[in-house]
PDB file of N, CA and C in Angstrom:
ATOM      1  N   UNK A   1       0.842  -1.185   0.000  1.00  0.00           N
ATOM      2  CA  UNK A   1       0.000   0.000   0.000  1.00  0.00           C
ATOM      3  C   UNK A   1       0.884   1.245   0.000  1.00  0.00           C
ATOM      4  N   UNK A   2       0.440   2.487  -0.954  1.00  0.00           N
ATOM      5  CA  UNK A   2       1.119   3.325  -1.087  1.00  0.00           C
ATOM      6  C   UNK A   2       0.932   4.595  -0.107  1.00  0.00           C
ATOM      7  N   UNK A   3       1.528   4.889   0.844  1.00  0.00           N
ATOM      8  CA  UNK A   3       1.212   6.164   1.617  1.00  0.00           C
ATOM      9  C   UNK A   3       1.010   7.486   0.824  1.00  0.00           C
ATOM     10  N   UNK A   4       0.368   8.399   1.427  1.00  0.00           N
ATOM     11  CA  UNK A   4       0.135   9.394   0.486  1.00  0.00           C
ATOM     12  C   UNK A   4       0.555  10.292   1.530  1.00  0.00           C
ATOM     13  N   UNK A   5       0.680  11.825   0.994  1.00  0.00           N
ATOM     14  CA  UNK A   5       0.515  13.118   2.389  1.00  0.00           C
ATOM     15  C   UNK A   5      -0.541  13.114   2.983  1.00  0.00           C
ATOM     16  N   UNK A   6      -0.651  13.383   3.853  1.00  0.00           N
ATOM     17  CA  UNK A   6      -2.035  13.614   4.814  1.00  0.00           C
ATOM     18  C   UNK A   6      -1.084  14.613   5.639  1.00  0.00           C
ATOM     19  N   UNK A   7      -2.466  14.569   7.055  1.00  0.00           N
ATOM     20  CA  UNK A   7      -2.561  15.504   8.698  1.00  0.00           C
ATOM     21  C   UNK A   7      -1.051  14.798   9.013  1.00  0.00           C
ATOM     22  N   UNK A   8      -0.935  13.325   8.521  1.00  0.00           N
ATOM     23  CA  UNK A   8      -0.217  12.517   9.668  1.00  0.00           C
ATOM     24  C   UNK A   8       1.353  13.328   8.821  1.00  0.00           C
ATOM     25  N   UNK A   9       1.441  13.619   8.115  1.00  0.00           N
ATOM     26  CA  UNK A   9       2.755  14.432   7.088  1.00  0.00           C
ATOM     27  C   UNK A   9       3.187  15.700   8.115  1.00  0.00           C
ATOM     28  N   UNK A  10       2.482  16.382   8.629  1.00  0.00           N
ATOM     29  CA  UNK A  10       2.363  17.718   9.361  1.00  0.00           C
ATOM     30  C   UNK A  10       3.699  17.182  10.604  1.00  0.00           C
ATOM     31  N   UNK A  11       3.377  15.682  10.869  1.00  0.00           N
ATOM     32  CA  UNK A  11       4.520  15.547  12.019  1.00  0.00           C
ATOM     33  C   UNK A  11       5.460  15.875  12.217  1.00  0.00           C
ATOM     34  N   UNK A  12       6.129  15.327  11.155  1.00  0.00           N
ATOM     35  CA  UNK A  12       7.618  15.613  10.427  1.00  0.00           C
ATOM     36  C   UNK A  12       7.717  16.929  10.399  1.00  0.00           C
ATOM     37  N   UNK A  13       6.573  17.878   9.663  1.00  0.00           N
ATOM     38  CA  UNK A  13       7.510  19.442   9.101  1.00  0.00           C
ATOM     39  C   UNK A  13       7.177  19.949  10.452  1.00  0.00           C
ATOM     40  N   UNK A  14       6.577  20.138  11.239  1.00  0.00           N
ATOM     41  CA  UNK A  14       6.870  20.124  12.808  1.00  0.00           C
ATOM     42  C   UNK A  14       7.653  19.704  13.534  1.00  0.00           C
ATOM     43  N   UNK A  15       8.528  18.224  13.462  1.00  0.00           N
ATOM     44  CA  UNK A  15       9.754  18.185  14.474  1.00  0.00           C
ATOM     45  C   UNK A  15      10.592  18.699  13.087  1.00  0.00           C
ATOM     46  N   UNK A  16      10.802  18.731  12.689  1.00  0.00           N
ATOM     47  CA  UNK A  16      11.765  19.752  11.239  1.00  0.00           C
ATOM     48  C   UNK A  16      11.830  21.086  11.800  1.00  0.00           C
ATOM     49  N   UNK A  17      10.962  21.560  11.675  1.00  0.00           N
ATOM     50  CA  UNK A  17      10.757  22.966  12.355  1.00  0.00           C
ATOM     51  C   UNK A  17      11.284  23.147  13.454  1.00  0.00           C
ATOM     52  N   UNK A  18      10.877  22.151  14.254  1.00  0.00           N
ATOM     53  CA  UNK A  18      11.355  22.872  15.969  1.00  0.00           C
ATOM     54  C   UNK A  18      13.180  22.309  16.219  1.00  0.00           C
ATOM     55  N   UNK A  19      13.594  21.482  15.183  1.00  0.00           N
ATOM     56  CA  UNK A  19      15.195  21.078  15.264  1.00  0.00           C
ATOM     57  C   UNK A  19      15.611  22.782  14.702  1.00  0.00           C
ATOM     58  N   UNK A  20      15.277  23.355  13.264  1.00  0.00           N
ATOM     59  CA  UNK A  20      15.871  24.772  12.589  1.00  0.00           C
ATOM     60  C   UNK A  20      15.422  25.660  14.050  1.00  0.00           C
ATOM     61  N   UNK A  21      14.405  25.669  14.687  1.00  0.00           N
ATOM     62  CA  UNK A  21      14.024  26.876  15.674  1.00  0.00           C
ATOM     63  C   UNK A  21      15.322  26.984  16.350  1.00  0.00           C
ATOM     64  N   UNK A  22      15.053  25.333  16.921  1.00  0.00           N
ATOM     65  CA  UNK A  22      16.034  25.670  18.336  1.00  0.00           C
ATOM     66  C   UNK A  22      17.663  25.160  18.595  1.00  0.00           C
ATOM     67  N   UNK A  23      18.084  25.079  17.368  1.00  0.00           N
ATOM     68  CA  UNK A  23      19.527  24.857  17.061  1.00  0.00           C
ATOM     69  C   UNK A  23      19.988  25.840  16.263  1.00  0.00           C
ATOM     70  N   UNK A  24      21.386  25.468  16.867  1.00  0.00           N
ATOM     71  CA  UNK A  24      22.392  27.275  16.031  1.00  0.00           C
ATOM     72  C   UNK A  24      22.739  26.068  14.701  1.00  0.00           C
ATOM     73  N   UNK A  25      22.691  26.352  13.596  1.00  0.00           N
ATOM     74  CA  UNK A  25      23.066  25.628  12.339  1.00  0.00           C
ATOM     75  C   UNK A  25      24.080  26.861  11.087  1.00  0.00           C
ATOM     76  N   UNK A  26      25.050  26.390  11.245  1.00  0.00           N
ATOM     77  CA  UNK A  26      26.026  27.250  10.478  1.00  0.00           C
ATOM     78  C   UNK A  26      26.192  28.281  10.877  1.00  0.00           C
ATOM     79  N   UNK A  27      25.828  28.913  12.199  1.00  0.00           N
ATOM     80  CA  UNK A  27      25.670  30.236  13.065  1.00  0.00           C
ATOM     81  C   UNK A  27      24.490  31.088  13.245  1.00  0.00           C
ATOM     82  N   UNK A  28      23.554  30.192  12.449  1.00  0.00           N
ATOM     83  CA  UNK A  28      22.587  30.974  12.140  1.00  0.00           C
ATOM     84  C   UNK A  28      21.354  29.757  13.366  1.00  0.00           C
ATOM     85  N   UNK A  29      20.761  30.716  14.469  1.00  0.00           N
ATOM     86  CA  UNK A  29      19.520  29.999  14.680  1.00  0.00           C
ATOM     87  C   UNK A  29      18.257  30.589  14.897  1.00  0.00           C
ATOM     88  N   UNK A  30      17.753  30.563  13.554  1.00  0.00           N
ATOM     89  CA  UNK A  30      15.952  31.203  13.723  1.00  0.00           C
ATOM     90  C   UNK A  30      14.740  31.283  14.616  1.00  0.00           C
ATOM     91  N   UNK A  31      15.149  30.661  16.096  1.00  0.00           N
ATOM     92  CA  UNK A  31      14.171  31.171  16.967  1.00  0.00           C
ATOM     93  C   UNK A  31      14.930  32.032  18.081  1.00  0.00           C
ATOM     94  N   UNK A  32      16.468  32.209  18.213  1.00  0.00           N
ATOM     95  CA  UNK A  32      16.865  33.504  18.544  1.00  0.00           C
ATOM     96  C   UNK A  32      16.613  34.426  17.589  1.00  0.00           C
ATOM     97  N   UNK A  33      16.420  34.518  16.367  1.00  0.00           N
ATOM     98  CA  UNK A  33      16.350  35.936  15.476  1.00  0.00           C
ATOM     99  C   UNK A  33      14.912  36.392  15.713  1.00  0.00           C
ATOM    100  N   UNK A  34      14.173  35.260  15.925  1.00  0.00           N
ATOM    101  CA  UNK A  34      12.608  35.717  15.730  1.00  0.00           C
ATOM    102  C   UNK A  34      12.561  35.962  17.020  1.00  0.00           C
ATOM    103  N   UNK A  35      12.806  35.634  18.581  1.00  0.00           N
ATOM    104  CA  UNK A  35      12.633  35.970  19.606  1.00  0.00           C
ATOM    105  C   UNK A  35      13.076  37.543  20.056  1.00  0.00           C
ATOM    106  N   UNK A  36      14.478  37.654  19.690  1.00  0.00           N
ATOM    107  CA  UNK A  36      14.948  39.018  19.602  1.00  0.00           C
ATOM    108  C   UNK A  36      14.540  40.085  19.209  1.00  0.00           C
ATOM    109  N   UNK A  37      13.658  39.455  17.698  1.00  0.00           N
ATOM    110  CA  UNK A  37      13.160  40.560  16.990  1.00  0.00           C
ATOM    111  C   UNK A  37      11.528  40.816  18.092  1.00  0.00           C
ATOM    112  N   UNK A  38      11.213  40.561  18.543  1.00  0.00           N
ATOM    113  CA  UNK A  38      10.131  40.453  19.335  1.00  0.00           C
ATOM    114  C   UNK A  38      10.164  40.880  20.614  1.00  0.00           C
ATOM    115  N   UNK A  39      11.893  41.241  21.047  1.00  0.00           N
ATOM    116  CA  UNK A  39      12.128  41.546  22.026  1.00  0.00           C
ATOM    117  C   UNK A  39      11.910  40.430  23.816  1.00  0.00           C
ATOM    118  N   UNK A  40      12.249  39.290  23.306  1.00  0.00           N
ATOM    119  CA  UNK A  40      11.776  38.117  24.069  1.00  0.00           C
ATOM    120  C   UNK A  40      12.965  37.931  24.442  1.00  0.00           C
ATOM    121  N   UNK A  41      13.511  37.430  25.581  1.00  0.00           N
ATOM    122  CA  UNK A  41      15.048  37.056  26.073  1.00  0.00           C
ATOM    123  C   UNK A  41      15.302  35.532  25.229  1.00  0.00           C
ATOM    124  N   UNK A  42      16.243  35.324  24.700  1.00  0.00           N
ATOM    125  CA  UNK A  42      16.783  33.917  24.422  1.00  0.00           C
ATOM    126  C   UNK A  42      17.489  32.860  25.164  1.00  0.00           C
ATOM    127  N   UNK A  43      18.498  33.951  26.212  1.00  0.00           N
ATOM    128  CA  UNK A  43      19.494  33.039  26.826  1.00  0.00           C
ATOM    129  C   UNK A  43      19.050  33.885  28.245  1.00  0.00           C
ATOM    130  N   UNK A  44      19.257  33.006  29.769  1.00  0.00           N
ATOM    131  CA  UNK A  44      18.909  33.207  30.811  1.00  0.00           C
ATOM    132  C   UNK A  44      19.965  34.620  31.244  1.00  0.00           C
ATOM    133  N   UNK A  45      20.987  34.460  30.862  1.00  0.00           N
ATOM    134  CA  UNK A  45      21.879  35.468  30.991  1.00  0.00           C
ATOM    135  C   UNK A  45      22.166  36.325  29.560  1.00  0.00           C
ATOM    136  N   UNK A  46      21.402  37.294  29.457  1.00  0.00           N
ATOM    137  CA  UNK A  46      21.655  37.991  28.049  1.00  0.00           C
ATOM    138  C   UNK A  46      22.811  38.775  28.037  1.00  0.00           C
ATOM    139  N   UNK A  47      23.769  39.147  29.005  1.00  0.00           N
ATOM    140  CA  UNK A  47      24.454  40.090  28.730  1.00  0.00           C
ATOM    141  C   UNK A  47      25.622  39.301  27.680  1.00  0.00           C
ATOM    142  N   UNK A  48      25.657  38.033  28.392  1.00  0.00           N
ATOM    143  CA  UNK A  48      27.236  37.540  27.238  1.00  0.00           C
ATOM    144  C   UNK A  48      26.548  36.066  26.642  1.00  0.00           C
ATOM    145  N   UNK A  49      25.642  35.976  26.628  1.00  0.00           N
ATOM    146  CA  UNK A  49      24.749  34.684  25.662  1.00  0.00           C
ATOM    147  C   UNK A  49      25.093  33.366  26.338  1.00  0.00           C
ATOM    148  N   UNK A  50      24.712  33.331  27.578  1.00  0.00           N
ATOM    149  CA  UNK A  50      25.193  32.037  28.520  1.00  0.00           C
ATOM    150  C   UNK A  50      23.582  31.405  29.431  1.00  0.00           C
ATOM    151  N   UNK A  51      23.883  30.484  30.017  1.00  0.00           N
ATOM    152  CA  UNK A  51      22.920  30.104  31.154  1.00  0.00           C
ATOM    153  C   UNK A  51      21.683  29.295  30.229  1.00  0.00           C
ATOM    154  N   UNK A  52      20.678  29.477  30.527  1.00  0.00           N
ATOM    155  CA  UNK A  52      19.795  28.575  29.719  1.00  0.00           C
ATOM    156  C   UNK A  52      19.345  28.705  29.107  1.00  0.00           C
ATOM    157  N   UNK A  53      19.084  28.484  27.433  1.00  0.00           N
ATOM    158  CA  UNK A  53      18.493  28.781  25.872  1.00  0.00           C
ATOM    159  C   UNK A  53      16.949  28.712  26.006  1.00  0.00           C
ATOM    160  N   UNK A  54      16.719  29.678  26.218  1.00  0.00           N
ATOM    161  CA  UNK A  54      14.952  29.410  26.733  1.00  0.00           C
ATOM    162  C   UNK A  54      14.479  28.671  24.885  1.00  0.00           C
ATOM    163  N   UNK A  55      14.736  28.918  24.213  1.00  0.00           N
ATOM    164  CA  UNK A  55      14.592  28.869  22.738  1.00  0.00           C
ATOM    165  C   UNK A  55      14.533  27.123  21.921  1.00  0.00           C
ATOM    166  N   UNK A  56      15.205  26.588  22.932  1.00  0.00           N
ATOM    167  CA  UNK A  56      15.002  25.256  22.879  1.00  0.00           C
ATOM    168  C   UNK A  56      14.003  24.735  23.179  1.00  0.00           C
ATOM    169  N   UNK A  57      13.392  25.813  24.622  1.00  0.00           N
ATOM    170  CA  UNK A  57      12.423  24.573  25.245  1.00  0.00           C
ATOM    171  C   UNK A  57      11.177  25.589  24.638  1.00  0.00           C
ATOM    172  N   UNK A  58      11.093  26.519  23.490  1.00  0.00           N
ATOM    173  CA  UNK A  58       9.645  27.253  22.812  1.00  0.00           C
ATOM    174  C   UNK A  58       9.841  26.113  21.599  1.00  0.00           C
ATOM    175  N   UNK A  59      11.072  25.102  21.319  1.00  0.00           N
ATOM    176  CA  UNK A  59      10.420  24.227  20.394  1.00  0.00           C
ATOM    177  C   UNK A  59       9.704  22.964  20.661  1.00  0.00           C
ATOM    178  N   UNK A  60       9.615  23.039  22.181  1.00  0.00           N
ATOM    179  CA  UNK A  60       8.186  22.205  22.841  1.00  0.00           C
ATOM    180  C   UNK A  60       6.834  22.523  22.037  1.00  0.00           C
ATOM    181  N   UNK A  61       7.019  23.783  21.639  1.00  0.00           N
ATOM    182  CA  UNK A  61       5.349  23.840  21.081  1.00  0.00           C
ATOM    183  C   UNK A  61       5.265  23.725  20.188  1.00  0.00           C
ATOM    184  N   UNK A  62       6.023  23.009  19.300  1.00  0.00           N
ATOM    185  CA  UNK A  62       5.804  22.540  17.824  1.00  0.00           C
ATOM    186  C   UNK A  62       6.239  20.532  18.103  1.00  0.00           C
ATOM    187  N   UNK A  63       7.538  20.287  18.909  1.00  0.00           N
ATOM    188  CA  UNK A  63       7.519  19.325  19.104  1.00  0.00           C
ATOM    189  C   UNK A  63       6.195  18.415  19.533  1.00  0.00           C
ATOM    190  N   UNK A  64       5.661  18.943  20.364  1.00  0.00           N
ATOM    191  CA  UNK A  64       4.370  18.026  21.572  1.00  0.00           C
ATOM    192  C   UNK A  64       3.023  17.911  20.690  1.00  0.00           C
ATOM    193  N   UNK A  65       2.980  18.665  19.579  1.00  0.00           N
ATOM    194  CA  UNK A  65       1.526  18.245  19.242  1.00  0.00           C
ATOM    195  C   UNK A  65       2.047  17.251  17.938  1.00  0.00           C
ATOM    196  N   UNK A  66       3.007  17.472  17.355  1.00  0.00           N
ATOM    197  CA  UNK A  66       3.664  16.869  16.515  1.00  0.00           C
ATOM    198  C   UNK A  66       3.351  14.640  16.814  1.00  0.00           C
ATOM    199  N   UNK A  67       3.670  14.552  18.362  1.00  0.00           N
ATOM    200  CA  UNK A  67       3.169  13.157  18.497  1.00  0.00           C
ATOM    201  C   UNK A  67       2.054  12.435  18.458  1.00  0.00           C
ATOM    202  N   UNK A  68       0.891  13.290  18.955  1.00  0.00           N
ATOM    203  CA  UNK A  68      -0.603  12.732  18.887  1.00  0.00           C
ATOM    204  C   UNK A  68      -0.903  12.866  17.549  1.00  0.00           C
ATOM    205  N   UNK A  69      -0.417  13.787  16.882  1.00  0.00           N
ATOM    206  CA  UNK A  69      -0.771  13.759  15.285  1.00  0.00           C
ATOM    207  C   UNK A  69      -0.538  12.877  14.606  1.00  0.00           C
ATOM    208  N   UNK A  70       1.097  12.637  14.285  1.00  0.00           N
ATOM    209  CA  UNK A  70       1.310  11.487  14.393  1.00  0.00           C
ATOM    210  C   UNK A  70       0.713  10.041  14.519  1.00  0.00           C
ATOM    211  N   UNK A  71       0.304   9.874  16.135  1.00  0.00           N
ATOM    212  CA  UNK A  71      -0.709   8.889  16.073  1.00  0.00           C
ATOM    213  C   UNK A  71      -1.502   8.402  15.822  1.00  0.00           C
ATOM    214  N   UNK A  72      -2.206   9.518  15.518  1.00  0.00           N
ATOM    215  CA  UNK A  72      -3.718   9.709  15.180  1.00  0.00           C
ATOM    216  C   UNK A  72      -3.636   9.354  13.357  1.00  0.00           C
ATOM    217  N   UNK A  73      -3.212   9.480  12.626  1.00  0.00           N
ATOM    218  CA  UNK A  73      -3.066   9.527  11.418  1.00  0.00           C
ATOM    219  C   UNK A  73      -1.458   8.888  10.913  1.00  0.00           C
ATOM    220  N   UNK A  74      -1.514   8.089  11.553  1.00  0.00           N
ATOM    221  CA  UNK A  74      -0.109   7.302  11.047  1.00  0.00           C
ATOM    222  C   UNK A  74      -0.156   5.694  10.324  1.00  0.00           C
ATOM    223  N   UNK A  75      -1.192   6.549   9.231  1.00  0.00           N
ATOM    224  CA  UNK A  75      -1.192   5.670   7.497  1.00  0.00           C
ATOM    225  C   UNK A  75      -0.517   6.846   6.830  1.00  0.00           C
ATOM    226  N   UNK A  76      -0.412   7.943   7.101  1.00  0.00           N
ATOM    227  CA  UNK A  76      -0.289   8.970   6.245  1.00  0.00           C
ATOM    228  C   UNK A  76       1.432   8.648   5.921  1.00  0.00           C
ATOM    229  N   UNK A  77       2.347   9.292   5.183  1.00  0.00           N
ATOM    230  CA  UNK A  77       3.200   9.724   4.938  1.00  0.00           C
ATOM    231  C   UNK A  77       4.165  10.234   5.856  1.00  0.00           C
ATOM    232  N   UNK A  78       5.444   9.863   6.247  1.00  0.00           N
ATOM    233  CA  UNK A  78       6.317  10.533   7.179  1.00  0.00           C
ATOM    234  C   UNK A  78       5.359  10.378   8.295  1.00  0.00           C
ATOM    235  N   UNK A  79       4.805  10.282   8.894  1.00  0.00           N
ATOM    236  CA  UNK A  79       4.191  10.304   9.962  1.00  0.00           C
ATOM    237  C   UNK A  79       4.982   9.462  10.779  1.00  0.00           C
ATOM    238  N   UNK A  80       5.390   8.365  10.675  1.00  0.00           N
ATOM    239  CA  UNK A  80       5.868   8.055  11.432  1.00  0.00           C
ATOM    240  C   UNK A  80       7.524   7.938  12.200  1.00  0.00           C
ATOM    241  N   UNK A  81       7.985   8.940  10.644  1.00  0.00           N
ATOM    242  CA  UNK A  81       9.346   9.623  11.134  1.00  0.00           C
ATOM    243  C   UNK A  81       9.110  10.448  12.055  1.00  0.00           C
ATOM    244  N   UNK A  82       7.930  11.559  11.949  1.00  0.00           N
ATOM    245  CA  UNK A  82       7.849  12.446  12.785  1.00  0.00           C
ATOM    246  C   UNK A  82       7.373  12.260  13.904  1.00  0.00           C
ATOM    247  N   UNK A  83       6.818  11.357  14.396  1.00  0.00           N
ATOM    248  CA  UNK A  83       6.473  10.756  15.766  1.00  0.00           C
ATOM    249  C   UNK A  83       7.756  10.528  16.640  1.00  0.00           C
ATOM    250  N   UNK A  84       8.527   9.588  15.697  1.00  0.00           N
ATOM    251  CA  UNK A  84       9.973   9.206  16.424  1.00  0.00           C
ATOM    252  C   UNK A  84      11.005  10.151  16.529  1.00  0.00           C
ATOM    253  N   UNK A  85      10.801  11.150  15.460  1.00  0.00           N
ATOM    254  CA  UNK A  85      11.534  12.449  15.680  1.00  0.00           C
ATOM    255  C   UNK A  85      11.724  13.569  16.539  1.00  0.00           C
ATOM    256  N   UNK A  86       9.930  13.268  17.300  1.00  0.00           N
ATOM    257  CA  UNK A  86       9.193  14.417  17.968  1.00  0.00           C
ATOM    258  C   UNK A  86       9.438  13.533  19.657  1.00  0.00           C
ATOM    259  N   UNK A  87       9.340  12.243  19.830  1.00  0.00           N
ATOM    260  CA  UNK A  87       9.726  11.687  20.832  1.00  0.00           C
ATOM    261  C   UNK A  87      10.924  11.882  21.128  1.00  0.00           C
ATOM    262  N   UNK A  88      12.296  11.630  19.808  1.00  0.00           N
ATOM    263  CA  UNK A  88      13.422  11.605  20.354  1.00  0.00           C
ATOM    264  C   UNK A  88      13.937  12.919  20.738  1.00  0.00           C
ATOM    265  N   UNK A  89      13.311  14.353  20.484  1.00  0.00           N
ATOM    266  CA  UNK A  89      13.684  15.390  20.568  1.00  0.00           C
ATOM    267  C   UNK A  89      12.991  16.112  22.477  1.00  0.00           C
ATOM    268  N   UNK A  90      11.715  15.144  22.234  1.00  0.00           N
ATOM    269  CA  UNK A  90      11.409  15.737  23.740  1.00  0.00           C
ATOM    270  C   UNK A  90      12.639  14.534  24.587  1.00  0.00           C
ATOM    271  N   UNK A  91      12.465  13.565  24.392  1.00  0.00           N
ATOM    272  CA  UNK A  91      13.276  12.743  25.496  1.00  0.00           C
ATOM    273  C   UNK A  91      14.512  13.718  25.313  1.00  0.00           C
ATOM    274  N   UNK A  92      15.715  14.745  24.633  1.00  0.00           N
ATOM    275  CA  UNK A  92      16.685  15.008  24.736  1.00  0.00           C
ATOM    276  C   UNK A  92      16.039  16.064  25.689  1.00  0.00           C
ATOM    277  N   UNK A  93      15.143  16.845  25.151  1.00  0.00           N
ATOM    278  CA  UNK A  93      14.812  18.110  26.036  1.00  0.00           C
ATOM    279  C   UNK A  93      14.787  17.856  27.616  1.00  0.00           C
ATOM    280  N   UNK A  94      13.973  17.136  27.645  1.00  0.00           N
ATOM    281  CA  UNK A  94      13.787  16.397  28.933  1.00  0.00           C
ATOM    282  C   UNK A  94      14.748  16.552  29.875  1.00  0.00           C
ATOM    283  N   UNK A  95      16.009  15.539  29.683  1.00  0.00           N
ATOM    284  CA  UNK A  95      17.133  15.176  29.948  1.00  0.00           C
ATOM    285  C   UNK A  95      18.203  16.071  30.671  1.00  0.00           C
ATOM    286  N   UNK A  96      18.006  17.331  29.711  1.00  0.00           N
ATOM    287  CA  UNK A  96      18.980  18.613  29.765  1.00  0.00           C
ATOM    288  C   UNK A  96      17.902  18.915  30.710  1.00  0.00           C
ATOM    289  N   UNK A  97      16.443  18.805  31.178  1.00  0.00           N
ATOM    290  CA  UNK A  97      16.184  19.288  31.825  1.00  0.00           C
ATOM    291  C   UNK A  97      16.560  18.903  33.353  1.00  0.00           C
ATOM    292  N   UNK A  98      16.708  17.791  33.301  1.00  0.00           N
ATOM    293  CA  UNK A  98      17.198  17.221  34.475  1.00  0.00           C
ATOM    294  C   UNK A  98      18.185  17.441  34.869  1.00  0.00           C
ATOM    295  N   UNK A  99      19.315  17.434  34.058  1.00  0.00           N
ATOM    296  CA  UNK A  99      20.766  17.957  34.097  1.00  0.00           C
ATOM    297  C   UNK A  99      20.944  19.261  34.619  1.00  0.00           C
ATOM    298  N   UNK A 100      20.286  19.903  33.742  1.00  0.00           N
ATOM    299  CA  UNK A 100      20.600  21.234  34.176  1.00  0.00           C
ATOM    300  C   UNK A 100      20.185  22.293  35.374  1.00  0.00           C
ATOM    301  N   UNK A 101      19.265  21.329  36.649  1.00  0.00           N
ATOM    302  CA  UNK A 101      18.847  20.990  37.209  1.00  0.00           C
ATOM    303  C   UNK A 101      19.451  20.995  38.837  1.00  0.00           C
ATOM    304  N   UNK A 102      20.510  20.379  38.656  1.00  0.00           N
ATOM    305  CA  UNK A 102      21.245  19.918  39.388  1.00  0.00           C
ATOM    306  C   UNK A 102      22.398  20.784  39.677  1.00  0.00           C
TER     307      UNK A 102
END
């Protein structure tokens, strides 16, 4: 059976999305530019860009709905990359949360 795009496709360009948000990639990372431009803090310590990347954990809100979607519609296409994509990205979030924690 041939998968097609569907809802369950949306998974993927959602954990896609929230990896470009909340990672620096070639120096460049697009949810510090868009936060800044908005006047939103990025890093817990703004004066020298240190302490905790709040910017990681705003790609919770593209990661977390990304899995029930997923579920819910996983005949569709990529869907089920993006489930495992969107799991393996909260379990890292998670983690650092614990870590950093301590």
């Amino acid at each position: 059976m041939k998968k097609k795009l569907g809802i369950g496709s949306i998974s993927f360009g959602l954990s896609f999305f929230a990896f470009i948000w909340a990672f620096e990639i070639m120096g460049f990372c697009l949810g510090d530019s868009i936060l800044a431009t908005l006047n939103i803090p990025t890093w817990s310590n703004t004066a020298n860009a240190s302490g905790t990347h709040y910017t990681v954990f705003y790609s919770l809100l593209f990661v977390i709905p990304a899995i029930p979607i997923a579920m819910k519609h996983k005949d569709d296409l990529f869907a089920n990359v993006g489930k495992w994509l969107s799991i393996a990205m909260c379990v890292m979030l998670l983690l650092g949360l614990l870590f950093m924690s301590r």
